[in-house]
C-alpha atoms as a PDB file:
ATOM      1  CA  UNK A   1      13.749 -45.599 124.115  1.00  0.00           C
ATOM      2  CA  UNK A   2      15.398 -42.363 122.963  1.00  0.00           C
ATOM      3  CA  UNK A   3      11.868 -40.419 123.608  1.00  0.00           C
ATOM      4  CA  UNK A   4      11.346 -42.271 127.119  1.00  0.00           C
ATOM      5  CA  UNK A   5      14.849 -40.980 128.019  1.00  0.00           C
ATOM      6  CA  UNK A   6      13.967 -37.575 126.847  1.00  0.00           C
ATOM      7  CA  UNK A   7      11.159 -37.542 129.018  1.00  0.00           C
ATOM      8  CA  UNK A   8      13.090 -38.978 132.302  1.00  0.00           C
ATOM      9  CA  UNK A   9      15.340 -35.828 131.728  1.00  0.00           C
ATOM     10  CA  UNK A  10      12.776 -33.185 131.224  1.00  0.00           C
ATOM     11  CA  UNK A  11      10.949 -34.808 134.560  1.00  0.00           C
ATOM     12  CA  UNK A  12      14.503 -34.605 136.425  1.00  0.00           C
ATOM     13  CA  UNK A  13      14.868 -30.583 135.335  1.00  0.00           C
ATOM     14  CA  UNK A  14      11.566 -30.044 136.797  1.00  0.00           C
ATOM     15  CA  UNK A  15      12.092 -31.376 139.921  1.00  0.00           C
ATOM     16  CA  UNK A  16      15.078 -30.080 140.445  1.00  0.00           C
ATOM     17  CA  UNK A  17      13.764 -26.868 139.491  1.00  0.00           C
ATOM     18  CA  UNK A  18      11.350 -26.873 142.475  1.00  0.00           C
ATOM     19  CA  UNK A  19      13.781 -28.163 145.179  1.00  0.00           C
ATOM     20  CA  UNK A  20      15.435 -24.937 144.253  1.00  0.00           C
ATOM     21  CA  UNK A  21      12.179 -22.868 145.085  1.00  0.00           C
ATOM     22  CA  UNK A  22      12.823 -21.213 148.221  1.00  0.00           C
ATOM     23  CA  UNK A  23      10.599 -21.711 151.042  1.00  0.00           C
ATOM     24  CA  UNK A  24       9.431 -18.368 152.618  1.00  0.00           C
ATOM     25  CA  UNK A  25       6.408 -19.421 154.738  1.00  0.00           C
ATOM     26  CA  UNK A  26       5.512 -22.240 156.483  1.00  0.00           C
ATOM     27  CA  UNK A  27       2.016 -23.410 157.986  1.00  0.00           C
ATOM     28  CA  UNK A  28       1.847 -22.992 161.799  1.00  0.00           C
ATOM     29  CA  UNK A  29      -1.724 -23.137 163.547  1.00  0.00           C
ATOM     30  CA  UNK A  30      -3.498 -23.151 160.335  1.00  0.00           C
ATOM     31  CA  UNK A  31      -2.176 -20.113 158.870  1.00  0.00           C
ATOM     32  CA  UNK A  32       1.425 -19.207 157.263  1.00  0.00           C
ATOM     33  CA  UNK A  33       4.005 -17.855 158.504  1.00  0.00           C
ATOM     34  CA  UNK A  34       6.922 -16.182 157.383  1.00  0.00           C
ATOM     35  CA  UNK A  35      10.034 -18.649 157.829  1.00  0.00           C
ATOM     36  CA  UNK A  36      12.224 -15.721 159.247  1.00  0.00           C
ATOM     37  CA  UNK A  37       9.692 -14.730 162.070  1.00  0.00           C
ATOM     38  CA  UNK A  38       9.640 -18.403 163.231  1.00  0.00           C
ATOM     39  CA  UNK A  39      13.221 -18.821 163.211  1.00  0.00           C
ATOM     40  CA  UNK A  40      13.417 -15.343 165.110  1.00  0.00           C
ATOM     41  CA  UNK A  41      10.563 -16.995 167.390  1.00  0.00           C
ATOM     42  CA  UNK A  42      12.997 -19.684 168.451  1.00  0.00           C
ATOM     43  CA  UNK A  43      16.396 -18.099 169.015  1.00  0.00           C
ATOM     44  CA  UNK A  44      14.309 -15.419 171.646  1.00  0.00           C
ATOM     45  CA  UNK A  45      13.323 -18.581 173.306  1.00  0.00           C
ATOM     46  CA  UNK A  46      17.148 -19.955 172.871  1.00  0.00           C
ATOM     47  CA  UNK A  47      18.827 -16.648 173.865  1.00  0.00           C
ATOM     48  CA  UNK A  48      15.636 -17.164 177.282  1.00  0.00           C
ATOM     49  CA  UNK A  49      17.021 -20.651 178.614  1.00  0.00           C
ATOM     50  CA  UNK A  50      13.820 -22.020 177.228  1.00  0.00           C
ATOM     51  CA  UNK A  51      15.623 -24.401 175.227  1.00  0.00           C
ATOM     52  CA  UNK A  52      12.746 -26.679 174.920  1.00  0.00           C
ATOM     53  CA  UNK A  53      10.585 -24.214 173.500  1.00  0.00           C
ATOM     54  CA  UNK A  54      13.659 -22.908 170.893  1.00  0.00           C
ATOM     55  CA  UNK A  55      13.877 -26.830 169.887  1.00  0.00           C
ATOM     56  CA  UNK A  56      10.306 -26.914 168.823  1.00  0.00           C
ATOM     57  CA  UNK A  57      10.455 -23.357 166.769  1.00  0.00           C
ATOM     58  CA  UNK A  58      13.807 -24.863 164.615  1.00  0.00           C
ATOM     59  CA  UNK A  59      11.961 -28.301 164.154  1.00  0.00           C
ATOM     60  CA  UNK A  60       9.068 -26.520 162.392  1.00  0.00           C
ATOM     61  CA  UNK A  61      11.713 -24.935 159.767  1.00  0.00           C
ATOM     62  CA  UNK A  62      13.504 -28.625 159.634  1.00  0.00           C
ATOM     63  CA  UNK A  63      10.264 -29.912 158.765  1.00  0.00           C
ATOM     64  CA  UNK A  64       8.696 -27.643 156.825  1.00  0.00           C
ATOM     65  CA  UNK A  65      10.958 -25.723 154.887  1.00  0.00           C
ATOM     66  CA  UNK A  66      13.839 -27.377 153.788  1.00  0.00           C
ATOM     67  CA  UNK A  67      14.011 -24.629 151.258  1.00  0.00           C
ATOM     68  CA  UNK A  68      14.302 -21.736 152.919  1.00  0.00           C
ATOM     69  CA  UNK A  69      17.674 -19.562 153.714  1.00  0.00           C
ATOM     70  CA  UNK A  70      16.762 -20.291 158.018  1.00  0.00           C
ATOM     71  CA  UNK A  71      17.011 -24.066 157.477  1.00  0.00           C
ATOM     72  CA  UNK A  72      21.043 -24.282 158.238  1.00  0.00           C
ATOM     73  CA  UNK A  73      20.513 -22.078 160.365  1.00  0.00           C
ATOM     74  CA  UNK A  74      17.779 -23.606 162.619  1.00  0.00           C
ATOM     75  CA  UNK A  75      19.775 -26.967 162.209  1.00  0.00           C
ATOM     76  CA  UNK A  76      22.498 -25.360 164.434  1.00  0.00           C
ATOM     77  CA  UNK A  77      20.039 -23.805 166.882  1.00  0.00           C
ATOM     78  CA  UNK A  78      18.787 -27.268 167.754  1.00  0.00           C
ATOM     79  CA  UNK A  79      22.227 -28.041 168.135  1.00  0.00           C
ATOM     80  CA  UNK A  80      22.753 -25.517 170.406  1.00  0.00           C
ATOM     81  CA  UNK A  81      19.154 -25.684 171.945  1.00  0.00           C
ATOM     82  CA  UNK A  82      20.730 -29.197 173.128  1.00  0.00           C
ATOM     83  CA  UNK A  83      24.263 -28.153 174.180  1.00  0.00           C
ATOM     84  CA  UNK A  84      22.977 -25.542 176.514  1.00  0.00           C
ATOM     85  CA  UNK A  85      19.889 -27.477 178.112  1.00  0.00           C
ATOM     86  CA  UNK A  86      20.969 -29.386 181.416  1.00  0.00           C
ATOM     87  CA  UNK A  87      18.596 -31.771 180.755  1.00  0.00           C
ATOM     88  CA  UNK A  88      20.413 -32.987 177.234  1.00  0.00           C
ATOM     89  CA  UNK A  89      23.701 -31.679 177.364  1.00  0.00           C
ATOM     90  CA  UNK A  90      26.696 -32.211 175.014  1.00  0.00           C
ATOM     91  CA  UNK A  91      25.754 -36.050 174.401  1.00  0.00           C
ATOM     92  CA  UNK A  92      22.558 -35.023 172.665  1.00  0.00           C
ATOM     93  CA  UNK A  93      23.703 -31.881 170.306  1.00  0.00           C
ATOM     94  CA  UNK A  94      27.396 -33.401 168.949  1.00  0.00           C
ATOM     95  CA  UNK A  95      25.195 -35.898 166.854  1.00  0.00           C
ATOM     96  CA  UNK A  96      23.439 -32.767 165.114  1.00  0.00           C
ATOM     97  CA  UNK A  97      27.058 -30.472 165.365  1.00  0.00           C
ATOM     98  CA  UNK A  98      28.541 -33.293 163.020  1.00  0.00           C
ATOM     99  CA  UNK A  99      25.505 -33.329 160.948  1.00  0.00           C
ATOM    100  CA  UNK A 100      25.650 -29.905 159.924  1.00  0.00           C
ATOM    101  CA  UNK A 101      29.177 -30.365 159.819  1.00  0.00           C
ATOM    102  CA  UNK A 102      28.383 -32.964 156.907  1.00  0.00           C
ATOM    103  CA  UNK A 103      25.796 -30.991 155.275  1.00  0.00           C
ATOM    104  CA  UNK A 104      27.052 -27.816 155.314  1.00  0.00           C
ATOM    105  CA  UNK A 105      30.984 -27.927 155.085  1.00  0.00           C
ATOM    106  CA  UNK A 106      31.341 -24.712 153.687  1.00  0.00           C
ATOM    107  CA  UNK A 107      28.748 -22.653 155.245  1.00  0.00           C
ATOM    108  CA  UNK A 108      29.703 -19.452 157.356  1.00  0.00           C
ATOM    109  CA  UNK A 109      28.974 -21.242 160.396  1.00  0.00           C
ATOM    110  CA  UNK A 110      30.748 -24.008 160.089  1.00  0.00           C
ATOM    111  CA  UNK A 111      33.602 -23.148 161.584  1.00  0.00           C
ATOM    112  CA  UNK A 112      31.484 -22.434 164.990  1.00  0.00           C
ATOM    113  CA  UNK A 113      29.715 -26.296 164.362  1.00  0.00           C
ATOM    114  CA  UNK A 114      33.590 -27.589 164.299  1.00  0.00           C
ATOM    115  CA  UNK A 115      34.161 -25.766 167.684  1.00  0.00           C
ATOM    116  CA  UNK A 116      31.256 -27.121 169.284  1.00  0.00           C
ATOM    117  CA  UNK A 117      31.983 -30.278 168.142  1.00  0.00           C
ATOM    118  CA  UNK A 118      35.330 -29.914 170.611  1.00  0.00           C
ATOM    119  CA  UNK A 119      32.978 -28.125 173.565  1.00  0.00           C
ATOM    120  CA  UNK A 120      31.135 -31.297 173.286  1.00  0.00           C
ATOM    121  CA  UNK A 121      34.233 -33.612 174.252  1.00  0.00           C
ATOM    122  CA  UNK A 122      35.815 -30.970 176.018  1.00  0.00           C
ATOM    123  CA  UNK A 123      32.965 -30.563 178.369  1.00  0.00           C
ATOM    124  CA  UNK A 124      32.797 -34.004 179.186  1.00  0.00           C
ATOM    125  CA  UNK A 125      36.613 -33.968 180.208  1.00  0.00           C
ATOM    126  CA  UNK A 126      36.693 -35.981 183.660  1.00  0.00           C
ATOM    127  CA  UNK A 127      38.648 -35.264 186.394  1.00  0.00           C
ATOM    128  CA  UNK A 128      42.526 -35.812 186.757  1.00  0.00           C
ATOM    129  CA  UNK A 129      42.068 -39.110 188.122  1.00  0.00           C
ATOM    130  CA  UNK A 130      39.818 -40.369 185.304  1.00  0.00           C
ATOM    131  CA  UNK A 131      39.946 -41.800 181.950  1.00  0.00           C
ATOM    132  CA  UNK A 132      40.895 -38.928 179.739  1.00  0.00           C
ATOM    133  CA  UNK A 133      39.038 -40.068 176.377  1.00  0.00           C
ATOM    134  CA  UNK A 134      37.602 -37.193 176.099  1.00  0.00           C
ATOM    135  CA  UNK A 135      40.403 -34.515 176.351  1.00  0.00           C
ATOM    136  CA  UNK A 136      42.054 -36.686 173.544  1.00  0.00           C
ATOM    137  CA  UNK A 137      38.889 -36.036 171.351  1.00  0.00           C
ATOM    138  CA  UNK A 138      38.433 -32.550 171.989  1.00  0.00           C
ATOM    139  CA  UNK A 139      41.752 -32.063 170.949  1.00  0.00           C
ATOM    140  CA  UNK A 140      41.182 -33.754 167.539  1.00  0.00           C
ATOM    141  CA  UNK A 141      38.088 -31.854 166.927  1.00  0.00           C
ATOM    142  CA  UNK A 142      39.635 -28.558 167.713  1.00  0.00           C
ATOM    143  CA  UNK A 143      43.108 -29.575 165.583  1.00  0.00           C
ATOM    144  CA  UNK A 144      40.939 -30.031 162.328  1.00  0.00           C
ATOM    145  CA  UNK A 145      39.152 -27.080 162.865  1.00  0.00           C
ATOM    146  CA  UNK A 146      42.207 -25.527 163.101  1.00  0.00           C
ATOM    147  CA  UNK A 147      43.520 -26.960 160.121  1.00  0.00           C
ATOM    148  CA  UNK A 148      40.168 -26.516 157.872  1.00  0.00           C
ATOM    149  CA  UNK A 149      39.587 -22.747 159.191  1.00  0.00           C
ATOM    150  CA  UNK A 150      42.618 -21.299 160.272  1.00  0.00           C
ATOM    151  CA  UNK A 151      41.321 -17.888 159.698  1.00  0.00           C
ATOM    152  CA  UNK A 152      38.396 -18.223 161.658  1.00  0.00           C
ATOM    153  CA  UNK A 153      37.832 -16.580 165.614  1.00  0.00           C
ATOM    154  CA  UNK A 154      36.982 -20.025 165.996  1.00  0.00           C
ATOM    155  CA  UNK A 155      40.391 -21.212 165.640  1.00  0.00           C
ATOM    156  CA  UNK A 156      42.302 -18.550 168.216  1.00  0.00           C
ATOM    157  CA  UNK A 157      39.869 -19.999 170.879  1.00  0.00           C
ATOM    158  CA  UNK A 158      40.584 -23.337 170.121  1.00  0.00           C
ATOM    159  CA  UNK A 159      43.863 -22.870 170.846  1.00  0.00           C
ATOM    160  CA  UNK A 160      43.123 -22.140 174.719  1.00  0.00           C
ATOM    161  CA  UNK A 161      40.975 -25.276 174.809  1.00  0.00           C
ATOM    162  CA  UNK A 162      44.262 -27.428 173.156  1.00  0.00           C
ATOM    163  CA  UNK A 163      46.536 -26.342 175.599  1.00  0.00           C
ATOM    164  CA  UNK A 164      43.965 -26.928 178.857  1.00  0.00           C
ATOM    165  CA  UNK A 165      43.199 -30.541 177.178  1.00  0.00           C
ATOM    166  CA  UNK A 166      47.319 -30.981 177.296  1.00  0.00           C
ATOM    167  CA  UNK A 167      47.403 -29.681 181.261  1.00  0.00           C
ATOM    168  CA  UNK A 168      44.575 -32.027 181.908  1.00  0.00           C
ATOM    169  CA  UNK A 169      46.351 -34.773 180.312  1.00  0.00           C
ATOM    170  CA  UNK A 170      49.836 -33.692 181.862  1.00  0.00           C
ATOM    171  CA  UNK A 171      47.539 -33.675 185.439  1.00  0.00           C
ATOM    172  CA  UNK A 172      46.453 -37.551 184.613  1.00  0.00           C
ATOM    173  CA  UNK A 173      49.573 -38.582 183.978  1.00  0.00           C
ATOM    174  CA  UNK A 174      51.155 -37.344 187.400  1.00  0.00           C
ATOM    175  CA  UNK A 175      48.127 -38.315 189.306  1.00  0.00           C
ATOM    176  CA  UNK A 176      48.340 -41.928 188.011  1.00  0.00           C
ATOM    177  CA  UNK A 177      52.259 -42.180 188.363  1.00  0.00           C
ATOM    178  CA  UNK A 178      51.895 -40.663 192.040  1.00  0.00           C
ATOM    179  CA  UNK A 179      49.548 -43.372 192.721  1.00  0.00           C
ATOM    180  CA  UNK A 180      51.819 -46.373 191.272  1.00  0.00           C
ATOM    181  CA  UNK A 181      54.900 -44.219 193.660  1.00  0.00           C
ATOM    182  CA  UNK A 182      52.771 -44.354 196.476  1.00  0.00           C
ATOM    183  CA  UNK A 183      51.725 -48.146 196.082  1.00  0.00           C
ATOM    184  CA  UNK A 184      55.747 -49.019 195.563  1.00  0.00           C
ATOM    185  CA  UNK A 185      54.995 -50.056 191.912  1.00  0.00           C
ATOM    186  CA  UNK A 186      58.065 -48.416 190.848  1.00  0.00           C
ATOM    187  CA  UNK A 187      58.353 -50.013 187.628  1.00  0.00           C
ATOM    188  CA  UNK A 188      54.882 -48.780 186.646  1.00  0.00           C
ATOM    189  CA  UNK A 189      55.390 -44.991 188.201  1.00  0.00           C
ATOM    190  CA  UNK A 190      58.979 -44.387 186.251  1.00  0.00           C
ATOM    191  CA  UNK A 191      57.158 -45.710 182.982  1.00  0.00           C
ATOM    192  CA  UNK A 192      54.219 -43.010 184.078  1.00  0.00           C
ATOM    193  CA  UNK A 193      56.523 -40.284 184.798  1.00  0.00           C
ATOM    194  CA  UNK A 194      59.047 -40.867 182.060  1.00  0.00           C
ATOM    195  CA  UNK A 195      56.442 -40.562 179.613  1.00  0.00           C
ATOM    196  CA  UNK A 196      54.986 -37.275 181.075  1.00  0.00           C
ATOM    197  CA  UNK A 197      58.577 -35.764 180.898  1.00  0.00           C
ATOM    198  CA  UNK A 198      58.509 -36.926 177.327  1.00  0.00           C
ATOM    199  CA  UNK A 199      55.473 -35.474 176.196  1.00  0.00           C
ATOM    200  CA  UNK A 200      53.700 -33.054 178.256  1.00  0.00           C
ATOM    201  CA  UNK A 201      56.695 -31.096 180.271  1.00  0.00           C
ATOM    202  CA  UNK A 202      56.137 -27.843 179.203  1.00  0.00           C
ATOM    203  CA  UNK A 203      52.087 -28.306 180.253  1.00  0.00           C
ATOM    204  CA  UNK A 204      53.677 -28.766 184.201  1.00  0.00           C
ATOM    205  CA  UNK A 205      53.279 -26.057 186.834  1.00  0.00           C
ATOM    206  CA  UNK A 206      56.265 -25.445 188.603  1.00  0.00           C
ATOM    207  CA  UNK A 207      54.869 -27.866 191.831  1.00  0.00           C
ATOM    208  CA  UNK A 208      54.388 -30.432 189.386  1.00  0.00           C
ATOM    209  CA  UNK A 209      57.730 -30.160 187.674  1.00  0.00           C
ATOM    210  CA  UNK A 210      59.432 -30.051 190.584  1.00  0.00           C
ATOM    211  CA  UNK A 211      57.587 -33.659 192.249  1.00  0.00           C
ATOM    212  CA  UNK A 212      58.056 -34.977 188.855  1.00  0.00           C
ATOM    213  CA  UNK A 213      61.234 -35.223 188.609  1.00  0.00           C
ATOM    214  CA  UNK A 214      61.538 -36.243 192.493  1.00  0.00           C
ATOM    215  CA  UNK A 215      59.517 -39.171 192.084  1.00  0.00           C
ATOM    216  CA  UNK A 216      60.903 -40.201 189.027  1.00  0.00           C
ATOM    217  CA  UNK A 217      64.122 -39.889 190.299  1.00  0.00           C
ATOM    218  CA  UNK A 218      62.968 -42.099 193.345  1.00  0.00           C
ATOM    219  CA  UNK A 219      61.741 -44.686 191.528  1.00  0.00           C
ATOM    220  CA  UNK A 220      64.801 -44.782 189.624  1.00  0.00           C
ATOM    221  CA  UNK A 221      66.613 -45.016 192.755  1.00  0.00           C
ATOM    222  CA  UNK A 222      63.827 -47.582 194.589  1.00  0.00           C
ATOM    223  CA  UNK A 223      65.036 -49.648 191.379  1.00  0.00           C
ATOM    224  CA  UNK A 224      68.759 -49.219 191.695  1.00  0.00           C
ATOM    225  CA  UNK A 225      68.992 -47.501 188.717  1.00  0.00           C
ATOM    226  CA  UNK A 226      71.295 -44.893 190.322  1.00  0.00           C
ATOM    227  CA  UNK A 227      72.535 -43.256 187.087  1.00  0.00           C
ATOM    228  CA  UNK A 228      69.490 -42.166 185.866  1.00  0.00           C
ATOM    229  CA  UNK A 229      68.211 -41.256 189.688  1.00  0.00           C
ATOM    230  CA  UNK A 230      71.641 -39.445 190.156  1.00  0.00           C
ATOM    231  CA  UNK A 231      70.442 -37.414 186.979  1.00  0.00           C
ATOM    232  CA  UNK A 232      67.317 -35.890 187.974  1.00  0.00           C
ATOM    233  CA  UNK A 233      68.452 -35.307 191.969  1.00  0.00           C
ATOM    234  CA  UNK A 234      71.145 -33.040 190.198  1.00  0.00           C
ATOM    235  CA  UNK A 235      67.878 -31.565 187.671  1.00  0.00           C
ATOM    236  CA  UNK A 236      65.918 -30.831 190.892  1.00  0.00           C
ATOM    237  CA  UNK A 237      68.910 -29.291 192.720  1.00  0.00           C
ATOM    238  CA  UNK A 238      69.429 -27.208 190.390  1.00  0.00           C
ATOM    239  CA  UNK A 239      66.268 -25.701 189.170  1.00  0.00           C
ATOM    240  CA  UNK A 240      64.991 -25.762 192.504  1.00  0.00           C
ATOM    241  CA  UNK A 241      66.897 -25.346 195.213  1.00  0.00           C
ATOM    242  CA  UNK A 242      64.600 -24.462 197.842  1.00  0.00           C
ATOM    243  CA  UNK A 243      63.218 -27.736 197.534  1.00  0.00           C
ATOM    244  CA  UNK A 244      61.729 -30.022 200.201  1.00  0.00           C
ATOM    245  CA  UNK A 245      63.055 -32.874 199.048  1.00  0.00           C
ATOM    246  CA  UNK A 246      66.707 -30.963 199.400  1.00  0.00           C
ATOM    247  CA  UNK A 247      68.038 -33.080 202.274  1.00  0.00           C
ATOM    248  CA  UNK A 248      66.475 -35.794 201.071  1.00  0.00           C
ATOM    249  CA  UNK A 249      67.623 -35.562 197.712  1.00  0.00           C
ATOM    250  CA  UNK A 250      71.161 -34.473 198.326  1.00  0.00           C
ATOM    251  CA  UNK A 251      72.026 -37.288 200.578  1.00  0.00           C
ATOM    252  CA  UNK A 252      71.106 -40.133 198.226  1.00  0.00           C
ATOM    253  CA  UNK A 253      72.685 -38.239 195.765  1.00  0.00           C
ATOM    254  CA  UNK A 254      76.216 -38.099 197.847  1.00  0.00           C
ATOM    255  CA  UNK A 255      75.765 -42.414 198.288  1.00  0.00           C
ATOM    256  CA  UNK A 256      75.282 -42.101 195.028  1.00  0.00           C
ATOM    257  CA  UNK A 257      78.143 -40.536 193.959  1.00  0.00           C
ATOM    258  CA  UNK A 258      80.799 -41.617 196.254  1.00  0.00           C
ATOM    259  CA  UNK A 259      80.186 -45.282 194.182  1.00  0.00           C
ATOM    260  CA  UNK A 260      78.790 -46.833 197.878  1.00  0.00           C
ATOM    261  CA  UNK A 261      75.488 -47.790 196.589  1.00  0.00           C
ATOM    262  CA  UNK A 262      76.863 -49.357 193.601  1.00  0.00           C
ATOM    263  CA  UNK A 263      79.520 -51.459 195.070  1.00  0.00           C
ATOM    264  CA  UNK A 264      76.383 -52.557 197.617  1.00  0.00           C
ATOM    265  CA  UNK A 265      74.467 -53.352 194.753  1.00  0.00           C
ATOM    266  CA  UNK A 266      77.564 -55.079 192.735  1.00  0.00           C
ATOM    267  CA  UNK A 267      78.209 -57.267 196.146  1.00  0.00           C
ATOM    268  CA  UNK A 268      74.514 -57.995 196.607  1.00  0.00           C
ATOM    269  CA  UNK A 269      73.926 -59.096 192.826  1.00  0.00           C
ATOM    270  CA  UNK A 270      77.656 -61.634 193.733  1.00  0.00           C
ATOM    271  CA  UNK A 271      76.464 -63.175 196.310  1.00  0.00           C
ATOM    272  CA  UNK A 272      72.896 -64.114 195.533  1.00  0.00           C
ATOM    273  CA  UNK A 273      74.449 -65.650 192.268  1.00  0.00           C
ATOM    274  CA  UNK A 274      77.046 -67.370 194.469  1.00  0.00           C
ATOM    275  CA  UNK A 275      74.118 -69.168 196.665  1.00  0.00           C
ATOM    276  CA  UNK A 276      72.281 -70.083 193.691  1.00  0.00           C
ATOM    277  CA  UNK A 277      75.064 -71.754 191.898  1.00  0.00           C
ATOM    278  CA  UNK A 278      74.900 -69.358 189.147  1.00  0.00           C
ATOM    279  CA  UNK A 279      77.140 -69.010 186.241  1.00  0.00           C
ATOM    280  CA  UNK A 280      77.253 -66.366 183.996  1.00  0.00           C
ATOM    281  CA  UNK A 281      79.169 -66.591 180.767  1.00  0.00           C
ATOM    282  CA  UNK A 282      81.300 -63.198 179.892  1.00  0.00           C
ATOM    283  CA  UNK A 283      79.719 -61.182 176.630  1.00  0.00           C
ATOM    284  CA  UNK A 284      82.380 -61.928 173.985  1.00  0.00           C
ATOM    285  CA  UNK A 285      84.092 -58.470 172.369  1.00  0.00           C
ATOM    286  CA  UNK A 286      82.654 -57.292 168.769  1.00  0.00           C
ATOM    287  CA  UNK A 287      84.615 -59.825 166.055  1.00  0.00           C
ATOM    288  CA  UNK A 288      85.933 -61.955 168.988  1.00  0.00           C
ATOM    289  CA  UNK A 289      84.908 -66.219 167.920  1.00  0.00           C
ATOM    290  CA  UNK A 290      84.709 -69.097 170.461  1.00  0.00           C
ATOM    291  CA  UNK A 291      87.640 -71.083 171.699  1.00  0.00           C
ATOM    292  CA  UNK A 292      87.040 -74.764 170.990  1.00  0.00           C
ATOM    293  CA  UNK A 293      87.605 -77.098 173.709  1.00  0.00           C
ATOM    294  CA  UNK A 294      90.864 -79.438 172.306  1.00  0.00           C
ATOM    295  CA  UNK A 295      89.330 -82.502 172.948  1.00  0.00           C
ATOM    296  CA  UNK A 296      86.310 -81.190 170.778  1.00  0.00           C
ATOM    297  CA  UNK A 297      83.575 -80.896 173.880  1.00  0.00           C
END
């Protein structure tokens, strides 16, 4: 047993020993060729636009010499072979980005692999008025490379591409709570713009800022919520005061003030409750218990 192990051993050395051989040709048309000149062969073609041509050069090193220093290397330039070519696009090279990424984690070009990964979301990033799944995932991708190669050129540039993914974002968000303004969904267009000012203020151009808070400060108003709406009239005024919405603005925000709207409101809420025969019980004060009825009802 002890001798068959032995052997099982010396069997696994030797192996290993020639997976560490480095590949320097490769066969190509019946003859070898030097694994450097083919790998030069495809990145003239890449470098060319003749990405289909570059694809076929790095395949021959993928296939044939696994060994050899060119085979990370031509891994990436299908990659990019794919990224580049109109006729495969981002779809078809992210799959071979990430497996690079998994293969070679610490190789020297794996901090450009992590940035492509992003390109390939962030080139997919739809319009405005479109689902925005992809501006979310090229923001992840460029984040971790980011965090696992902050030193790298790679990760200046990825800041640019963060901060457009946030604008686009910032964009959606307005566009959609425009839309619910426009369609008198107030609830849903306060909830859209209330979240924007939340998150993605600072990604607003000054147009946007300024409709942003005029439309959430008319749907706060649409909804009688004239405290909040009285708010952002007074943000508007203020940091822009050349606005359109100035006359507008100013003269709900005098009704507001002067307490007619709410007494409206107050006298509107009384009498539907009046015609409806509706009751409504006073909140009882912090500590304060229920008076029992004498006659115990």
């Amino acid at each position: 047993m002890r001798r068959l192990l032995l052997v099982s051993l010396a069997l696994l050395l030797v192996m290993g020993g020639c997976r560490k051989k480095v590949d320097s040709k490769l066969w190509n048309g019946g003859k070898e060729v030097p694994v450097a000149q083919v790998y030069q062969k495809g990145l003239t073609y890449l470098s060319d636009g003749k990405y289909a041509k570059a694809r076929q050069y790095f395949q021959l090193i993928i296939d044939n010499a696994a060994n050899s220093k060119e085979f990370s290397k031509a891994k990436l330039g299908i990659a990019d072979a794919e990224f580049f070519d109109l006729e495969r696009g981002a779809g078809d090279a992210l799959a071979d980005y990430e497996s690079f990424l998994v293969y070679f984690p610490r190789n020297e070009d794996a901090p450009y692999a992590q940035y492509m990964v992003g390109m390939c979301y962030y080139s997919q990033i739809s319009t405005p008025d479109r689902d925005q799944s992809f501006s979310h995932q090229a923001i992840e991708a460029f984040e971790k490379l980011r965090q696992k190669y902050p030193l790298s050129p790679y990760s200046k540039l990825s800041e640019e591409k963060i901060k457009a993914c946030w604008q686009r974002l910032a964009e959606h968000e307005f566009d959609v709570g425009v839309f619910y303004y426009k369609a008198r969904s107030y609830l849903a267009s306060s909830g859209r713009f209330e979240y924007l000012l939340d998150h993605y203020l600072s990604y607003l151009n000054d147009q946007e800022k300024e409709e942003t808070y005029y439309y959430y400060g008319r749907s706060q108003f649409e909804m009688t919520r004239y405290d909040k709406a009285a708010r952002y009239y007074r943000l508007l005024l203020k940091e822009f005061p050349k606005t359109l919405y100035h006359d507008q603005v100013s003269a709900e925000l005098a009704d507001i003030e002067s307490g007619k709207l709410e007494k409206e409101k107050k006298e509107k809420i009384d009498k539907f409750l009046k015609e409806h025969n509706i009751k409504i019980k006073p909140n009882k004060k912090p500590g304060e218990t229920e008076k029992k009825d004498p006659a115990g009802k």
